[in-house]
PDB file of N, CA and C in Angstrom:
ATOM      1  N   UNK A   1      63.265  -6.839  10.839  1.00  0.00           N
ATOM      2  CA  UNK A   1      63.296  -5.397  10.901  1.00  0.00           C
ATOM      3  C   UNK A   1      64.552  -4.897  10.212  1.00  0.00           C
ATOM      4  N   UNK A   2      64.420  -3.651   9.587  1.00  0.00           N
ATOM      5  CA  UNK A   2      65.579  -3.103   8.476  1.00  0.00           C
ATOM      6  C   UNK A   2      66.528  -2.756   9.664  1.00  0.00           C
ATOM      7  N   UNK A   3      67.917  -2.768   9.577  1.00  0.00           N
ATOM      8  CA  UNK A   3      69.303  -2.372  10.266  1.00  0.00           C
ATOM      9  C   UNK A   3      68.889  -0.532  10.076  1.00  0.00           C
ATOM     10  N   UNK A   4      69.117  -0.171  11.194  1.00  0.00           N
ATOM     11  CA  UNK A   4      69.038   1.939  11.002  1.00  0.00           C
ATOM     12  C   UNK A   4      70.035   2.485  11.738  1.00  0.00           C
ATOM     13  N   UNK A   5      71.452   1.424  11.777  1.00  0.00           N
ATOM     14  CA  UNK A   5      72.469   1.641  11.662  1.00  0.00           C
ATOM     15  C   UNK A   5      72.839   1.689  13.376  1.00  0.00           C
ATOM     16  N   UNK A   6      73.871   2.629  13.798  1.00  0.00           N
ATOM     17  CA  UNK A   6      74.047   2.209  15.515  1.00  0.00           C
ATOM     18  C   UNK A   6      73.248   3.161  16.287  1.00  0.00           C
ATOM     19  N   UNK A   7      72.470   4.043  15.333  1.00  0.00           N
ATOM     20  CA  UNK A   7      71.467   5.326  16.657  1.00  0.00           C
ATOM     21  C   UNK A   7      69.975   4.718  16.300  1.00  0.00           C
ATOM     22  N   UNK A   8      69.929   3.461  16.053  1.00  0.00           N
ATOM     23  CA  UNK A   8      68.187   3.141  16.056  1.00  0.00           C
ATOM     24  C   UNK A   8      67.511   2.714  17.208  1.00  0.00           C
ATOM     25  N   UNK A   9      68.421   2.971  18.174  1.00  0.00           N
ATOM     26  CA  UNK A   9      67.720   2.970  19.409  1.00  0.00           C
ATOM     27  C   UNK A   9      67.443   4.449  19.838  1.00  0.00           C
ATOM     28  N   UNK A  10      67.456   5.195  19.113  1.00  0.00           N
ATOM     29  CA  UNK A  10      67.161   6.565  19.521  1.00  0.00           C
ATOM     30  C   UNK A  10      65.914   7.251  18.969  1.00  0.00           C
ATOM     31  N   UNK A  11      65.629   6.543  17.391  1.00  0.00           N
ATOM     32  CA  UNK A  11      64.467   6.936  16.582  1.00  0.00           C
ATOM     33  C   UNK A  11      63.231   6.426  17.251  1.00  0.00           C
ATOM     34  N   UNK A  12      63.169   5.625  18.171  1.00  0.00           N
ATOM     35  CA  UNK A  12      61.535   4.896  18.453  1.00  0.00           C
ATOM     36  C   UNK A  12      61.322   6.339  19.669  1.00  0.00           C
ATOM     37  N   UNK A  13      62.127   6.881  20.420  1.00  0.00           N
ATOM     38  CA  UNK A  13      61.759   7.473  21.654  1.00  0.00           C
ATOM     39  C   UNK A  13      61.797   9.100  20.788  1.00  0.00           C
ATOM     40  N   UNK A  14      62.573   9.106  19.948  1.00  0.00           N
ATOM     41  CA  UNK A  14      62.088  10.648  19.021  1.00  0.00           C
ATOM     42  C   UNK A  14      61.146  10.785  18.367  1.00  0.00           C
ATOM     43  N   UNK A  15      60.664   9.720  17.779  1.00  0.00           N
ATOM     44  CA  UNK A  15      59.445   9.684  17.047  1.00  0.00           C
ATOM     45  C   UNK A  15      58.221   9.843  18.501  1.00  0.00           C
ATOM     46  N   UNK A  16      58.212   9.080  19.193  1.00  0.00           N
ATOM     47  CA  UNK A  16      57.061   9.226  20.287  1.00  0.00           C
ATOM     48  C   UNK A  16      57.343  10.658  20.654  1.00  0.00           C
ATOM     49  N   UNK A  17      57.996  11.573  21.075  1.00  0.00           N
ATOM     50  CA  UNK A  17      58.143  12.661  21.525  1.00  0.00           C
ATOM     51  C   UNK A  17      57.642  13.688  20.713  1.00  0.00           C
ATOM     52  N   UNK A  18      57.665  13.470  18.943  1.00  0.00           N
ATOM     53  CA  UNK A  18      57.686  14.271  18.316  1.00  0.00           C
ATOM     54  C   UNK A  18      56.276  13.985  18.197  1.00  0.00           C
ATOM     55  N   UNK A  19      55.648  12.888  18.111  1.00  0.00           N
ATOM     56  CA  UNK A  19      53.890  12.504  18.182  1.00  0.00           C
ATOM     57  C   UNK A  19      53.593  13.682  19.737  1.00  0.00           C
ATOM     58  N   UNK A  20      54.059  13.190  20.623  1.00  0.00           N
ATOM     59  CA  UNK A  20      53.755  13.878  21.905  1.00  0.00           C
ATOM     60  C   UNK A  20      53.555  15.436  21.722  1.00  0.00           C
ATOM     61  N   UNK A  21      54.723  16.002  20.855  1.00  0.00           N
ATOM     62  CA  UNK A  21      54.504  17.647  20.668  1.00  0.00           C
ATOM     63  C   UNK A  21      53.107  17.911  20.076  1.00  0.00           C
ATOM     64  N   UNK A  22      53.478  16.935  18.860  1.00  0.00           N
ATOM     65  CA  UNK A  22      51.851  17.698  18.170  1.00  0.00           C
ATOM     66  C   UNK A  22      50.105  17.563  18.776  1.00  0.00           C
ATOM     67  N   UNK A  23      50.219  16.327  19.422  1.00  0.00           N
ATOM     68  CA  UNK A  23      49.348  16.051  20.224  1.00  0.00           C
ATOM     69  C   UNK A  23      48.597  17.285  21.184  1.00  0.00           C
ATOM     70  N   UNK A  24      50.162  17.745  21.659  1.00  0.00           N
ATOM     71  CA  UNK A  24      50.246  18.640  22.994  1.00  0.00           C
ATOM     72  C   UNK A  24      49.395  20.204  21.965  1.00  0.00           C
ATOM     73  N   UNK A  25      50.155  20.192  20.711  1.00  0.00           N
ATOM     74  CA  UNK A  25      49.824  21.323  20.393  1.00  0.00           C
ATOM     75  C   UNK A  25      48.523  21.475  19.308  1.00  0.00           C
ATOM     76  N   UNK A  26      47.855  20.359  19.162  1.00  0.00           N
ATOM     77  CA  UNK A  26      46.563  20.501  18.073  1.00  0.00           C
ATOM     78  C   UNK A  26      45.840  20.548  19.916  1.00  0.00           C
ATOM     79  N   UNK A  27      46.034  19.765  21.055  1.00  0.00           N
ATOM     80  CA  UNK A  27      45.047  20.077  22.237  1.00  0.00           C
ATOM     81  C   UNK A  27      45.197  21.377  22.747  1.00  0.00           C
ATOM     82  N   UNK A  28      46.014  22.174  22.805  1.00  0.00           N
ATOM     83  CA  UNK A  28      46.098  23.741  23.015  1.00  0.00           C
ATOM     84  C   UNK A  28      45.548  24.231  22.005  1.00  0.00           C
ATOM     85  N   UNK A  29      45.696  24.161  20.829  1.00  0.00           N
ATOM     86  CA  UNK A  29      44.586  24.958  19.867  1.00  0.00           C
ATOM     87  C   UNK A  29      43.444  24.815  19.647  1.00  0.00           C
ATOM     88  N   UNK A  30      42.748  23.427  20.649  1.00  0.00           N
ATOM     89  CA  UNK A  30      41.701  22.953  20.576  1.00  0.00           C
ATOM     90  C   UNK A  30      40.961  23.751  21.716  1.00  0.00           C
ATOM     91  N   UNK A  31      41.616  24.304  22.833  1.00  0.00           N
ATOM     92  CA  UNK A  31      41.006  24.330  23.812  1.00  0.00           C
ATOM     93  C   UNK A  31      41.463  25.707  24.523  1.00  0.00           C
ATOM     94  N   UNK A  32      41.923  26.370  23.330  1.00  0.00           N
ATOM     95  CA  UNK A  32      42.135  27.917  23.705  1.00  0.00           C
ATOM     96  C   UNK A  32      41.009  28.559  23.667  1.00  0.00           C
ATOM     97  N   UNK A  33      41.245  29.729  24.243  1.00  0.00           N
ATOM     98  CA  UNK A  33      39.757  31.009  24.124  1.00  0.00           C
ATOM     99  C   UNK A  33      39.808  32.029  23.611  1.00  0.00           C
ATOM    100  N   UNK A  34      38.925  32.464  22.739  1.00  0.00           N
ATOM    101  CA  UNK A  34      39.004  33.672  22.157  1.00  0.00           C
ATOM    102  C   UNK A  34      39.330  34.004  20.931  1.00  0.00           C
ATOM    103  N   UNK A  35      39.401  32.270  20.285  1.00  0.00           N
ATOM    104  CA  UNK A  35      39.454  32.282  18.678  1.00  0.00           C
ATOM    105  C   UNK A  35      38.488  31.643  18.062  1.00  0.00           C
ATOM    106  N   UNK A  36      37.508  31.535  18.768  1.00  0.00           N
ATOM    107  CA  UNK A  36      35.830  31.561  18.459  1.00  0.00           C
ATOM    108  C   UNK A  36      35.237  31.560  16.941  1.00  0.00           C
ATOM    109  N   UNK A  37      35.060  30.448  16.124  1.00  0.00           N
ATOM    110  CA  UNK A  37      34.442  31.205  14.778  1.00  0.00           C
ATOM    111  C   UNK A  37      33.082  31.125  15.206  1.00  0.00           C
ATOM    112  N   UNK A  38      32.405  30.912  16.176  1.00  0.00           N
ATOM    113  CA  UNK A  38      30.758  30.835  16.778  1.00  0.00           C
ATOM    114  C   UNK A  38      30.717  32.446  17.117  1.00  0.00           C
ATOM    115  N   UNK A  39      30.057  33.282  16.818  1.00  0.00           N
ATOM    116  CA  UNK A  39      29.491  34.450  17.678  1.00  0.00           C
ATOM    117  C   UNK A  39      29.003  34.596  18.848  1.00  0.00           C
ATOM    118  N   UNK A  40      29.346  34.980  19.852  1.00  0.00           N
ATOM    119  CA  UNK A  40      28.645  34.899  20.755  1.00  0.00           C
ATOM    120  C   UNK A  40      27.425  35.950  20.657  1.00  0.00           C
ATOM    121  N   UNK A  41      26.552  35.471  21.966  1.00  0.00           N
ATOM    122  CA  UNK A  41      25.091  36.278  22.062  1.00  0.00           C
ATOM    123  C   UNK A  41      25.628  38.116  22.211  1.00  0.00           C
ATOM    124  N   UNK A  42      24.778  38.374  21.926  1.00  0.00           N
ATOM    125  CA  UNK A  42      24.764  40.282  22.235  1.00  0.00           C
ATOM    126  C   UNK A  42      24.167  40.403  23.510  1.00  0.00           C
ATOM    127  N   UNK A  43      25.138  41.307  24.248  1.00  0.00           N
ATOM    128  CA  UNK A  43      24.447  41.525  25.880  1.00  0.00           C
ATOM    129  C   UNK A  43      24.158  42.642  25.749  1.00  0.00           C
ATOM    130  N   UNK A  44      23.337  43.074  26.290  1.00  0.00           N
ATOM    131  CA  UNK A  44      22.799  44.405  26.468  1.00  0.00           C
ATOM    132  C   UNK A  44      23.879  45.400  26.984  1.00  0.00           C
ATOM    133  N   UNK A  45      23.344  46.622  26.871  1.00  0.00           N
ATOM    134  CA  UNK A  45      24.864  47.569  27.583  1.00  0.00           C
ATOM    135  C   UNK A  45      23.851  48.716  27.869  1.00  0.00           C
ATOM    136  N   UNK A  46      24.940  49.532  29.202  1.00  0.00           N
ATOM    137  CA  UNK A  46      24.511  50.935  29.388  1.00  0.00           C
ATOM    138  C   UNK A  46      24.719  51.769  28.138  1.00  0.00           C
ATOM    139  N   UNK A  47      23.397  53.036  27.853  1.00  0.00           N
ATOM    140  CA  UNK A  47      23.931  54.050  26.614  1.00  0.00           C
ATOM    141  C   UNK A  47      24.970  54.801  27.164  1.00  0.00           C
ATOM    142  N   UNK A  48      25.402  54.903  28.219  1.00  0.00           N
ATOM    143  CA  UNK A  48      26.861  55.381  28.026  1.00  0.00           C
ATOM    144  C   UNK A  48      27.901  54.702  27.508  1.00  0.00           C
ATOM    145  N   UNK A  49      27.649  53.450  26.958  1.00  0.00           N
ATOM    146  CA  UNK A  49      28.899  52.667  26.713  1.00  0.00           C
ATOM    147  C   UNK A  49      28.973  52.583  25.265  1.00  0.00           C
ATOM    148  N   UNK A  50      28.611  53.883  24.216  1.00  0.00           N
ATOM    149  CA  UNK A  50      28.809  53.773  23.423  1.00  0.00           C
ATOM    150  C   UNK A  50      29.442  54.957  22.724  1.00  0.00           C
ATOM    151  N   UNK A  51      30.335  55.232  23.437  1.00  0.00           N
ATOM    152  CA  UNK A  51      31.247  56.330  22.852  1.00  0.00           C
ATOM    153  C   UNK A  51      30.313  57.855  22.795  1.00  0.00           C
ATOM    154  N   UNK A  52      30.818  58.397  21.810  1.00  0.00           N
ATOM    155  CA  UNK A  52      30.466  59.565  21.249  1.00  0.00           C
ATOM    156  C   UNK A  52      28.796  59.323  20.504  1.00  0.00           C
ATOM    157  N   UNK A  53      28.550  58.195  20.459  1.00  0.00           N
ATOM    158  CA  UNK A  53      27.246  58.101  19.960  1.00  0.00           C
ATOM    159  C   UNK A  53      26.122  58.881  20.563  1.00  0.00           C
ATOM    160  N   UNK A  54      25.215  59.589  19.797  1.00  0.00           N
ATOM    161  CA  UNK A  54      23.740  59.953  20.335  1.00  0.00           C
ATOM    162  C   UNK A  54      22.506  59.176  20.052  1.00  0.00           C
ATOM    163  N   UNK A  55      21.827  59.232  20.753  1.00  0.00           N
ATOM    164  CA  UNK A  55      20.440  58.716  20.396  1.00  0.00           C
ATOM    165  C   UNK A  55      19.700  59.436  19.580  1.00  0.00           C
ATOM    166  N   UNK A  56      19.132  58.555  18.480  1.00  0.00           N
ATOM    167  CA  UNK A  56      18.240  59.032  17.715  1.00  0.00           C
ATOM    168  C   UNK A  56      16.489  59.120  17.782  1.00  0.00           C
ATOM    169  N   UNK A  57      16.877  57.759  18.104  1.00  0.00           N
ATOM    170  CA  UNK A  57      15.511  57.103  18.431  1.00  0.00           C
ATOM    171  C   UNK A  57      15.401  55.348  19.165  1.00  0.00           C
ATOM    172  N   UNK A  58      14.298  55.366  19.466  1.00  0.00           N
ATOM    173  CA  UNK A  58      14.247  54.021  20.276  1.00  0.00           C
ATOM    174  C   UNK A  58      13.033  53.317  19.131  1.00  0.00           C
ATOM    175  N   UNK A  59      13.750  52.840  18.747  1.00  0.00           N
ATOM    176  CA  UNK A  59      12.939  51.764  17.535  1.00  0.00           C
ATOM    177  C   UNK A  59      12.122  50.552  18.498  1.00  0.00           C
ATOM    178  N   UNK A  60      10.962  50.167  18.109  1.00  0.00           N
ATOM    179  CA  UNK A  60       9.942  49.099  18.368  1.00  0.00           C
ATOM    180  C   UNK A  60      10.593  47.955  18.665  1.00  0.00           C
ATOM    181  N   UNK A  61      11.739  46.981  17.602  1.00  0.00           N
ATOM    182  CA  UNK A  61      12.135  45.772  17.472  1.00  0.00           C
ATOM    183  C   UNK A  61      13.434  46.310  16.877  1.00  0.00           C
ATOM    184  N   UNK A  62      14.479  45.417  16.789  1.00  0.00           N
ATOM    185  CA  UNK A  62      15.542  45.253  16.147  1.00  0.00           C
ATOM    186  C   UNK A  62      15.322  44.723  14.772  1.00  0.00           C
ATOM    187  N   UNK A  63      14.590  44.953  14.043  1.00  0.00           N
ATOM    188  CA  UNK A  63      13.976  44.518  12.805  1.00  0.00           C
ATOM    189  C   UNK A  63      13.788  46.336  12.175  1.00  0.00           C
ATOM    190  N   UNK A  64      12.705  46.769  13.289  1.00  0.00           N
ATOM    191  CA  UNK A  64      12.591  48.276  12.651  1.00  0.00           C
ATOM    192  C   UNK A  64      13.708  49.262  12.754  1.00  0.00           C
ATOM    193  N   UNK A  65      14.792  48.400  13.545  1.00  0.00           N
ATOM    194  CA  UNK A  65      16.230  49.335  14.132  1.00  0.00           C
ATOM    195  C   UNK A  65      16.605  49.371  12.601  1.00  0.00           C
ATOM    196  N   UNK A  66      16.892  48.055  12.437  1.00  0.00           N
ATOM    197  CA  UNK A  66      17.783  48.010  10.899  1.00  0.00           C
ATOM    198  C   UNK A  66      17.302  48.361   9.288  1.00  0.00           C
ATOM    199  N   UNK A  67      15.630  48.469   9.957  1.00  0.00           N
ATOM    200  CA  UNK A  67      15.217  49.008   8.812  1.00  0.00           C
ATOM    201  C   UNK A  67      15.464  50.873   8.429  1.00  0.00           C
ATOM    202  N   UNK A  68      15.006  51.277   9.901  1.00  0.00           N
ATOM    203  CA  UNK A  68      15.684  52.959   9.688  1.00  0.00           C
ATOM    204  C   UNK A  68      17.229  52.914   9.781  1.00  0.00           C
ATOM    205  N   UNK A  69      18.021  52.184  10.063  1.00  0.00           N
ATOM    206  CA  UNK A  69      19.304  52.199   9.339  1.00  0.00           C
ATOM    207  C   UNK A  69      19.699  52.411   8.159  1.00  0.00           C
ATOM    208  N   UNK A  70      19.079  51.783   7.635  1.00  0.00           N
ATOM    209  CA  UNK A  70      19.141  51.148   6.098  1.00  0.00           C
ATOM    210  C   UNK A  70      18.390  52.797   5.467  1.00  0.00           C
ATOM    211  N   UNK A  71      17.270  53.309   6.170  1.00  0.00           N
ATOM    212  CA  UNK A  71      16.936  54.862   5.719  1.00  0.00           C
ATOM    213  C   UNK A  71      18.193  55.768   5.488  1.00  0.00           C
ATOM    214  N   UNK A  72      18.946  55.834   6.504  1.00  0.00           N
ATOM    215  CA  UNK A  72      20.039  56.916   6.970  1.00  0.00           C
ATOM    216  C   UNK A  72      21.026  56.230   6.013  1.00  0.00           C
ATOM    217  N   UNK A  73      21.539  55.367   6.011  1.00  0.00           N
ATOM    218  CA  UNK A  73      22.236  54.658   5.005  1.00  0.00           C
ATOM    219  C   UNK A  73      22.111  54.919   3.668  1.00  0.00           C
ATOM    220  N   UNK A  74      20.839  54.878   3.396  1.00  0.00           N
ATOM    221  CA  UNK A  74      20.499  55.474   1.569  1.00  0.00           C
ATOM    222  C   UNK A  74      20.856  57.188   1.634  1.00  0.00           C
ATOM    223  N   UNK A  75      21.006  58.026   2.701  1.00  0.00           N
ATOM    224  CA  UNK A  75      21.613  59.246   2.503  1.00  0.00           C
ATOM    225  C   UNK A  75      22.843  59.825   3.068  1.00  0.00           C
ATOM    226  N   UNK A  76      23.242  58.746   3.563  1.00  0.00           N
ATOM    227  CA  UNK A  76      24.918  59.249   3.927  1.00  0.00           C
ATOM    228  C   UNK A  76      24.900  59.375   5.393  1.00  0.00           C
ATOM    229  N   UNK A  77      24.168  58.765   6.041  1.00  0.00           N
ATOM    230  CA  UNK A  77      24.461  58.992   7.753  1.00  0.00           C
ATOM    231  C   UNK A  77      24.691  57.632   8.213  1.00  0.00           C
ATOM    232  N   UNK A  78      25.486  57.189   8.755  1.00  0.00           N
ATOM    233  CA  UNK A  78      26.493  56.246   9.279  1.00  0.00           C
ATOM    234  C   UNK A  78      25.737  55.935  10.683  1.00  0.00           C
ATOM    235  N   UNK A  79      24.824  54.831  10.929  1.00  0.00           N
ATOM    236  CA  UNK A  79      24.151  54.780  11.773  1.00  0.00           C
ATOM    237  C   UNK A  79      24.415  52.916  12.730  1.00  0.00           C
ATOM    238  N   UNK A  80      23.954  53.420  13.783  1.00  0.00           N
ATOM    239  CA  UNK A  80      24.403  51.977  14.699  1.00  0.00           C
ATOM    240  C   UNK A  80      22.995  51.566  15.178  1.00  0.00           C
ATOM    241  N   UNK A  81      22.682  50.065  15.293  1.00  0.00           N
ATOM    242  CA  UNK A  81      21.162  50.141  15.866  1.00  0.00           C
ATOM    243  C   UNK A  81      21.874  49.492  17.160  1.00  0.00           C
ATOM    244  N   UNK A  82      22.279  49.782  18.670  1.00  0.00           N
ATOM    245  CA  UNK A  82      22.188  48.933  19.511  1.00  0.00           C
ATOM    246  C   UNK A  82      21.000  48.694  20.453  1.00  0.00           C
ATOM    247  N   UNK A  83      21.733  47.400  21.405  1.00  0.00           N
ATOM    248  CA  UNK A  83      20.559  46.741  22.471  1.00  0.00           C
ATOM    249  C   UNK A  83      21.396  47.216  23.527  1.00  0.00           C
ATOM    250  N   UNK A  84      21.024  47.902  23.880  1.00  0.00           N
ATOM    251  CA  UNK A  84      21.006  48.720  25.762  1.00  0.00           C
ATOM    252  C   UNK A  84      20.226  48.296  26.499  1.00  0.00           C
ATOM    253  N   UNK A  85      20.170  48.171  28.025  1.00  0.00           N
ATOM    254  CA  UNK A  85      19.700  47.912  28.958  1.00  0.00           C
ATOM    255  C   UNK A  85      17.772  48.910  28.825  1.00  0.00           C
ATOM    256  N   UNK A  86      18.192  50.110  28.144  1.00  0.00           N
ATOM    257  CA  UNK A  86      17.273  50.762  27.838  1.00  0.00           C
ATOM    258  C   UNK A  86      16.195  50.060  26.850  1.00  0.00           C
ATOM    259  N   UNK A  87      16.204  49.151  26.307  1.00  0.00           N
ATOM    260  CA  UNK A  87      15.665  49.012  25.128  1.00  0.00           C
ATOM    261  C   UNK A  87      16.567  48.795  23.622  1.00  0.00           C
ATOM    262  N   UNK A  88      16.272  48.844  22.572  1.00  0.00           N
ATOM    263  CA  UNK A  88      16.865  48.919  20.903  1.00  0.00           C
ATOM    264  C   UNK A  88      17.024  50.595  21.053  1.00  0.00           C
ATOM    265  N   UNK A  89      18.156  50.638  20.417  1.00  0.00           N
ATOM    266  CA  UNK A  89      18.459  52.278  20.481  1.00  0.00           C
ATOM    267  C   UNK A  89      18.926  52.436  18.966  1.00  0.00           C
ATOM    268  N   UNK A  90      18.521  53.166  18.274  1.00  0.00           N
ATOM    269  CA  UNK A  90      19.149  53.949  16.634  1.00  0.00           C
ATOM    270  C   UNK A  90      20.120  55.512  17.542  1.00  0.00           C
ATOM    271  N   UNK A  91      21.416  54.938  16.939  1.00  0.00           N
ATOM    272  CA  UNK A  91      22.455  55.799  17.074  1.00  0.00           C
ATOM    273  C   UNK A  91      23.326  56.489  15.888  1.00  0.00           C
ATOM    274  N   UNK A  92      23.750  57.537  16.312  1.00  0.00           N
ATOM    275  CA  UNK A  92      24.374  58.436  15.123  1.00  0.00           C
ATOM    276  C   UNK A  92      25.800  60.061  15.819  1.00  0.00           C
ATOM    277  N   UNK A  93      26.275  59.958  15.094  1.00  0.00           N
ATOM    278  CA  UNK A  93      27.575  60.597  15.704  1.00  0.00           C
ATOM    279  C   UNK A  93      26.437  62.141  15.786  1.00  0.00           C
ATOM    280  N   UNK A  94      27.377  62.619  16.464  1.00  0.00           N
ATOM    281  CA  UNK A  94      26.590  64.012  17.253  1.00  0.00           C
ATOM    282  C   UNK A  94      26.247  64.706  15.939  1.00  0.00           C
ATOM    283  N   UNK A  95      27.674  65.063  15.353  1.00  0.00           N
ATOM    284  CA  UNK A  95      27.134  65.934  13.929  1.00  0.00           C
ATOM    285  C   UNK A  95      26.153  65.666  12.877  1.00  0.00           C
ATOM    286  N   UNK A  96      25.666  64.503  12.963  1.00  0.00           N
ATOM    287  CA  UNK A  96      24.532  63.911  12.006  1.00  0.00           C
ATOM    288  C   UNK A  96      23.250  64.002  12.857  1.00  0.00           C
ATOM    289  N   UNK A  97      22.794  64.153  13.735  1.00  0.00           N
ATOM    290  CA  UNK A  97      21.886  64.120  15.216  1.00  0.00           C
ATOM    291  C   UNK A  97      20.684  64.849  13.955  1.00  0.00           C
ATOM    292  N   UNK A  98      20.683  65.988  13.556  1.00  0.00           N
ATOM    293  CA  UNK A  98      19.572  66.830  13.426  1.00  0.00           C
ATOM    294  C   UNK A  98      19.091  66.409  11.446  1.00  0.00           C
ATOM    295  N   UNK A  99      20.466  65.824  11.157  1.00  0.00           N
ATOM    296  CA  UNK A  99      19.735  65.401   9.942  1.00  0.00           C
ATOM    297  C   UNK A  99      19.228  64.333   9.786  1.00  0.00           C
ATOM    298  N   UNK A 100      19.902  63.277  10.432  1.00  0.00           N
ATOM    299  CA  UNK A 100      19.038  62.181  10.875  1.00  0.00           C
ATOM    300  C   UNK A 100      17.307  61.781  11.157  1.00  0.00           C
ATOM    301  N   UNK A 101      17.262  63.217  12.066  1.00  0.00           N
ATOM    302  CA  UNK A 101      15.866  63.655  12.414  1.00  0.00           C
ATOM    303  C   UNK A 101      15.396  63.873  11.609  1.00  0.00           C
ATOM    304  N   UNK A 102      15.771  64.322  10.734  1.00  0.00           N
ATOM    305  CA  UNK A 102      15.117  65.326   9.467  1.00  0.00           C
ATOM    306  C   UNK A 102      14.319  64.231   8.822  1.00  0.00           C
ATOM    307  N   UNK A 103      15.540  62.883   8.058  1.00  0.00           N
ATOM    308  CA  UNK A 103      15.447  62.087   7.723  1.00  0.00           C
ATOM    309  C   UNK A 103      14.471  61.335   7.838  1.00  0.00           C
ATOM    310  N   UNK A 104      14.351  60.817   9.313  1.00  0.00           N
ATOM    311  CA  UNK A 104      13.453  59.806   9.878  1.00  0.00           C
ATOM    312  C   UNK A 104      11.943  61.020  10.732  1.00  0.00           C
ATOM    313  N   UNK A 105      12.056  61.728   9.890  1.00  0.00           N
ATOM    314  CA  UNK A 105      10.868  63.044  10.240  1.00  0.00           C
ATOM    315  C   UNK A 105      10.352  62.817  12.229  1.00  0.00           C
ATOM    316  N   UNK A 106      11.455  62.708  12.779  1.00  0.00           N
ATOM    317  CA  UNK A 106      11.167  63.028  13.801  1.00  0.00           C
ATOM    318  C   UNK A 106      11.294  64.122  14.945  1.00  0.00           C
ATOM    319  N   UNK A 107      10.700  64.241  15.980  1.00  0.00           N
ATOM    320  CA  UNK A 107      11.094  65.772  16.018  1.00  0.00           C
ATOM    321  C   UNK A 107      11.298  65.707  17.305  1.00  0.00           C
TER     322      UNK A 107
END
């Protein structure tokens, strides 16, 4: 074994310690919460729990939600499709409410 002079009895127990930190700290980043790259599922919610939003309409499927999105979208209305306890809900800020309608010819 190479001579590491009169403190080489100190490098075998620093080196294990310094293995020990990283160990300690790739298993805390392994096993923290809330830095998730998986999505979690969508839970349903009360329509009060969506701010200032109004209801537009209650779409069939979440398929036809995003398709009248995608309507309001081609004319400038800024639209949300959520899943409420109610059902699929098409949402839109209050001031867009009546053109929206217009839009999606509902009355």
């Amino acid at each position: 074994m190479a001579d590491w002079g009169s403190y080489s009895f100190i490098y075998g127990p620093l080196m294990g310690a310094f293995l020990i930190g990283v160990l300690i700290l790739l298993l805390r980043w392994t096993f923290s919460r809330g830095h998730s790259l998986v999505e979690r599922k969508v839970r349903p919610s009360t329509p009060d729990n969506y701010g200032m939003l109004v209801e537009v309409t209650r779409p069939i499927s979440l398929i036809d939600g995003e398709m009248l999105k995608q309507q309001l979208n081609a004319v400038g209305i800024k639209a949300t499709v959520a899943l409420t306890v109610d059902g699929v809900q098409l949402m839109v800020w209050p001031k867009d409410l009546a053109k929206a309608k217009r839009t999606l010819a509902i009355s």
